[in-house]
N, C-alpha and C. Protein backbone atom coordinates (compact mmCIF):
# COMPACT_ATOMS: atom_id res chain seq x y z
N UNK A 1 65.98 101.47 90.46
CA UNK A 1 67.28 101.03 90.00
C UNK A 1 67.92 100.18 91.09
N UNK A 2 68.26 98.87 90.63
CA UNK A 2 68.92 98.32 91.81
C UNK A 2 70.40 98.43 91.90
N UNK A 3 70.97 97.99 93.02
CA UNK A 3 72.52 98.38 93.40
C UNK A 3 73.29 96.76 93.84
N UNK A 4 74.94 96.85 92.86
CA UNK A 4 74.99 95.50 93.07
C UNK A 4 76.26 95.81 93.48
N UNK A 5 76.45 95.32 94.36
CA UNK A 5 78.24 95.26 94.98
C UNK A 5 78.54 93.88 95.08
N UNK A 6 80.01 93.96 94.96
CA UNK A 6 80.78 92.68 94.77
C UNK A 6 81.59 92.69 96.45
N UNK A 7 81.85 91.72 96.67
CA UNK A 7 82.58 92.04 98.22
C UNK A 7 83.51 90.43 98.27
N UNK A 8 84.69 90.72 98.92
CA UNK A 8 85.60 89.10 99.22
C UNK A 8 86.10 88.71 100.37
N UNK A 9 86.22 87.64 100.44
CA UNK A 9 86.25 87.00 102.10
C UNK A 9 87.44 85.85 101.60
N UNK A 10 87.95 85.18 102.91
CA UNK A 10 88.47 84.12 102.49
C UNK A 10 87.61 82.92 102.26
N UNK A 11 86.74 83.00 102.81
CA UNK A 11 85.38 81.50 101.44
C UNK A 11 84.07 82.60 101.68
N UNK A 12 82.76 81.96 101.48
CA UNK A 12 81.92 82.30 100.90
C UNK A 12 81.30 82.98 102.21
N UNK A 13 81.04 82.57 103.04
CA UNK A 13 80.47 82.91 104.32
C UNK A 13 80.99 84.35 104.88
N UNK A 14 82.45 84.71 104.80
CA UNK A 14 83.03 85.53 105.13
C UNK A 14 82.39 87.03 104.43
N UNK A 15 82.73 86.74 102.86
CA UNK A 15 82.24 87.63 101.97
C UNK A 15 81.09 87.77 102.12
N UNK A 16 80.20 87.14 102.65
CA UNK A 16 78.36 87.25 102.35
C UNK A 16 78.65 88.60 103.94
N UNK A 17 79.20 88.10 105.20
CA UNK A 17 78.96 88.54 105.89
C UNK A 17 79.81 90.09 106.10
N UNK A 18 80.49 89.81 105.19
CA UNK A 18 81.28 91.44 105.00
C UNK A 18 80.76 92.46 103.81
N UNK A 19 79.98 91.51 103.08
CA UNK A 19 78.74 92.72 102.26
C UNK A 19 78.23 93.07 102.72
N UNK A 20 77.05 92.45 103.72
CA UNK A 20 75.79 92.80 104.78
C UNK A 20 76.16 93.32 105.47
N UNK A 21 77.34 93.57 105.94
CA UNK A 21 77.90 95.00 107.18
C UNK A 21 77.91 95.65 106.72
N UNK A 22 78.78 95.77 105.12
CA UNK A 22 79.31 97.49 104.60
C UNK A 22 77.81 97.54 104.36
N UNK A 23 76.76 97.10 103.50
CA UNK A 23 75.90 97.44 103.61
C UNK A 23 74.88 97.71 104.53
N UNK A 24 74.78 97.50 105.31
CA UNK A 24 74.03 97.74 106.87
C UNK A 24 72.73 96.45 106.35
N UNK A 25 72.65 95.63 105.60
CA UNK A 25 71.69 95.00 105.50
C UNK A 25 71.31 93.83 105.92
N UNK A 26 70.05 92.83 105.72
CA UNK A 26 69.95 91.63 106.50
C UNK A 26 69.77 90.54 105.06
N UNK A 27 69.87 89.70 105.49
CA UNK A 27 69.98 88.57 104.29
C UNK A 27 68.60 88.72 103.58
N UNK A 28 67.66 89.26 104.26
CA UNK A 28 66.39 89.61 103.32
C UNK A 28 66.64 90.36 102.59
N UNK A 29 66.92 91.56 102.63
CA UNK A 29 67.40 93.07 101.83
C UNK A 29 68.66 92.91 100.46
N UNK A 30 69.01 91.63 100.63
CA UNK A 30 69.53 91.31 99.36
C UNK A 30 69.22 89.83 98.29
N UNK A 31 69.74 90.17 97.63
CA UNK A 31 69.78 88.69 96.38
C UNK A 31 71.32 88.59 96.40
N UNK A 32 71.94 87.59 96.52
CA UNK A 32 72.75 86.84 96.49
C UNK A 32 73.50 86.10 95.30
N UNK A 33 74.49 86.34 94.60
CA UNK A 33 75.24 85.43 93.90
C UNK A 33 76.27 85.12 94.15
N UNK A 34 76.89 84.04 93.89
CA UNK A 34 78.23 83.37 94.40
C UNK A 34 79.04 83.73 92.85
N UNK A 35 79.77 84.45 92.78
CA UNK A 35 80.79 84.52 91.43
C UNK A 35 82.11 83.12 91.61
N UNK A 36 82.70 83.42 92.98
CA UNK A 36 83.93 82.77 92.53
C UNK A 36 83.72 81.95 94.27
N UNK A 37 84.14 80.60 94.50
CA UNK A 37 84.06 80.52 95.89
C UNK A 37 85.46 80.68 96.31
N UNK A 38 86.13 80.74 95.60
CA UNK A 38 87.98 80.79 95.76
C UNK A 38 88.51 79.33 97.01
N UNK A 39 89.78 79.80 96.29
CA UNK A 39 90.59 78.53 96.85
C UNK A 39 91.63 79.00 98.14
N UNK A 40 92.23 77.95 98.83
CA UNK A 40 92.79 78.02 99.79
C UNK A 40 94.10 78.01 98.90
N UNK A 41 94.46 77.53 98.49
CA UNK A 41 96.15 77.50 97.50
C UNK A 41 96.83 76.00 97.88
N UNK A 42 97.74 76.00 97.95
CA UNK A 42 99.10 75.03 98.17
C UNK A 42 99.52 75.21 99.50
N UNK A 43 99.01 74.42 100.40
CA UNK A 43 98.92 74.43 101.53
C UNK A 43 98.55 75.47 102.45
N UNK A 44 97.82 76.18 102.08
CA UNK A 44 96.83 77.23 102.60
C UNK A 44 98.02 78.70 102.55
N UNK A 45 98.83 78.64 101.46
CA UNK A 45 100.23 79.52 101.76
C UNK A 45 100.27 79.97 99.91
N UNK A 46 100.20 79.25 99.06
CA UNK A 46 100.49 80.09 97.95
C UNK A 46 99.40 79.69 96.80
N UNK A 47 99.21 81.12 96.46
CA UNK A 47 97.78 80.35 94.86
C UNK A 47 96.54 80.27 95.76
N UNK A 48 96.59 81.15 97.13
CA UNK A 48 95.11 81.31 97.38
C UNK A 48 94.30 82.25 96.91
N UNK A 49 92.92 82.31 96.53
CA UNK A 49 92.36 83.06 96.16
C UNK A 49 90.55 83.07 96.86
N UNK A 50 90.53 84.80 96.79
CA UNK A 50 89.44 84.83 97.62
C UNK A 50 88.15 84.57 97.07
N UNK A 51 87.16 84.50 97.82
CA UNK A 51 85.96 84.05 97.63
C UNK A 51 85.21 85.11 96.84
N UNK A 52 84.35 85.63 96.52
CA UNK A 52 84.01 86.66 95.50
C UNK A 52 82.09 86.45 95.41
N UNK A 53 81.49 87.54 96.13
CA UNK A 53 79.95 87.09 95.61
C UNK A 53 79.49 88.71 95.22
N UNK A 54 78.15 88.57 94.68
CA UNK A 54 77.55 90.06 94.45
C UNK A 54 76.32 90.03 95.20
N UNK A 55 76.32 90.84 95.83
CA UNK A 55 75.24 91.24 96.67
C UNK A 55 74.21 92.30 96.07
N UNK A 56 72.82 92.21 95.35
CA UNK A 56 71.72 92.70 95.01
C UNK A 56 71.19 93.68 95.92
N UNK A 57 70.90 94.81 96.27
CA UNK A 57 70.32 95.35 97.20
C UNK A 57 69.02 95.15 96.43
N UNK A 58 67.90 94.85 97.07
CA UNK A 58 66.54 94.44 96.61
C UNK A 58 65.86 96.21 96.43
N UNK A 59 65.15 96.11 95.11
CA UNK A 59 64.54 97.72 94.59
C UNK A 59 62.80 97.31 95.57
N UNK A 60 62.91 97.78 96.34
CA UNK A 60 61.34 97.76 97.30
C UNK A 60 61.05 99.08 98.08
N UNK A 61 60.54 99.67 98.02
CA UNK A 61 59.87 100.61 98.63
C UNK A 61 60.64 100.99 99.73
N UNK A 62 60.72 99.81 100.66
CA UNK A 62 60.85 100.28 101.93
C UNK A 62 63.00 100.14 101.99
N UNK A 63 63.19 100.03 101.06
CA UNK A 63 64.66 99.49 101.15
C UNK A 63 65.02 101.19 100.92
N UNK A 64 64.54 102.26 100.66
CA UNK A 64 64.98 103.69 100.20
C UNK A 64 66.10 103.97 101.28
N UNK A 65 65.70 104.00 102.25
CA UNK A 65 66.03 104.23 103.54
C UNK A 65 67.76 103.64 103.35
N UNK A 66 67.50 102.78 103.33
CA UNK A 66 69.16 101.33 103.02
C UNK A 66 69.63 102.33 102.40
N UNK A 67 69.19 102.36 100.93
CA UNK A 67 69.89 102.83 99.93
C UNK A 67 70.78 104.21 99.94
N UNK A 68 69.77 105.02 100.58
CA UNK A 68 70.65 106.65 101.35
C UNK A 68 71.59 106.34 102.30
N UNK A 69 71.71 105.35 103.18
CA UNK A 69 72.58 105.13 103.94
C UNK A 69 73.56 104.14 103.09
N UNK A 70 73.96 103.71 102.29
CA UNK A 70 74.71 102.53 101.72
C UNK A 70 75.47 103.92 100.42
N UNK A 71 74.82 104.65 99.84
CA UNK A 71 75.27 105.47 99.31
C UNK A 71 76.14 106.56 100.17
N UNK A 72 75.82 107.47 101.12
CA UNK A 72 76.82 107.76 101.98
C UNK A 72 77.81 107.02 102.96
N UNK A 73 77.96 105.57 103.04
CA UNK A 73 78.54 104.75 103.55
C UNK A 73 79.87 104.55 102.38
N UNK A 74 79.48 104.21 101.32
CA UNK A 74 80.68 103.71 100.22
C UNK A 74 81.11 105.55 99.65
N UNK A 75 80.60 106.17 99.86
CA UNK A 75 81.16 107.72 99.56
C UNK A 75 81.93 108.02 100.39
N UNK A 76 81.97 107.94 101.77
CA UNK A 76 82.90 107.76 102.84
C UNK A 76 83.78 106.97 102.45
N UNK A 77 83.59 105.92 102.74
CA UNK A 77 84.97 105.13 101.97
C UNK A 77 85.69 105.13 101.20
N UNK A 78 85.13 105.95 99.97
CA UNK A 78 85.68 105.92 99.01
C UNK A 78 87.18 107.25 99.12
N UNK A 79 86.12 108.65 99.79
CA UNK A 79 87.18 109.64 100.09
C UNK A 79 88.14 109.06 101.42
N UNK A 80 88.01 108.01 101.99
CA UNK A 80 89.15 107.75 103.04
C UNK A 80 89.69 106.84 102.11
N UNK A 81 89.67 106.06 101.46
CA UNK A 81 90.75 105.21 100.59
C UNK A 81 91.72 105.95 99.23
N UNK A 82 90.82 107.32 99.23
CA UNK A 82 91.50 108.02 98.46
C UNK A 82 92.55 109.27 98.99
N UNK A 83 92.05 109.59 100.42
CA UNK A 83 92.75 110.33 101.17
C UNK A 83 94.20 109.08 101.63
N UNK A 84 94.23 107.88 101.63
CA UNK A 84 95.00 107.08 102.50
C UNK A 84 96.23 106.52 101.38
N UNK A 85 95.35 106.60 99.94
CA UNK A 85 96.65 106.46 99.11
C UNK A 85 96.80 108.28 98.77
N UNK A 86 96.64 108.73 98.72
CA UNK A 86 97.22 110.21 98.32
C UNK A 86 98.45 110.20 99.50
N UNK A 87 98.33 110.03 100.75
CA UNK A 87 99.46 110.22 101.60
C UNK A 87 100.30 109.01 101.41
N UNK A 88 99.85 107.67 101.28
CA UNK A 88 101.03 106.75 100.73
C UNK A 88 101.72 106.55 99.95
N UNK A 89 101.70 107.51 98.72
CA UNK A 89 102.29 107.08 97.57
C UNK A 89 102.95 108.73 97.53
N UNK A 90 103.53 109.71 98.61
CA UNK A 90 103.95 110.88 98.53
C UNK A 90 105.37 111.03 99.01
């Protein structure tokens, strides 16, 4: 089963390189799509919008390893973004 996360940057480069961290991976270990490259706005100040790609984790044998670590990586995250609005919104 493969695993696809979406991730955003302010252009395309940003987002590629802030998937491959949360994911611990290397530009081999994924497939790549560009959804949105987003815009800078009205003078780099209003109506900007971010860049937007999906990152493939590749289904290969040796990627298992990734995958246990990328699954307890976004499970972490997930209970600290849920621990961080439970105290902000109290």
């Amino acid at each position: 089963m493969t695993k696809k996360f979406e991730f955003y940057g302010k252009n395309i480069e940003e987002a590629i390189e802030v998937g491959l961290k949360e994911l611990n991976c290397s530009k081999e270990d994924v497939e790549l799509k560009v959804l949105d490259e987003g815009t800078k706005g009205l003078f780099g100040l209003m109506g900007a919008k971010p860049a937007r790609v999906r990152l493939t984790v590749r289904d290969d044998k040796n990627n298992n390893e990734i995958k246990k670590e990328i699954d307890f990586n976004l499970a972490s995250k997930t209970v600290k973004e849920y621990l961080f609005r439970s105290k902000s919104f109290k």
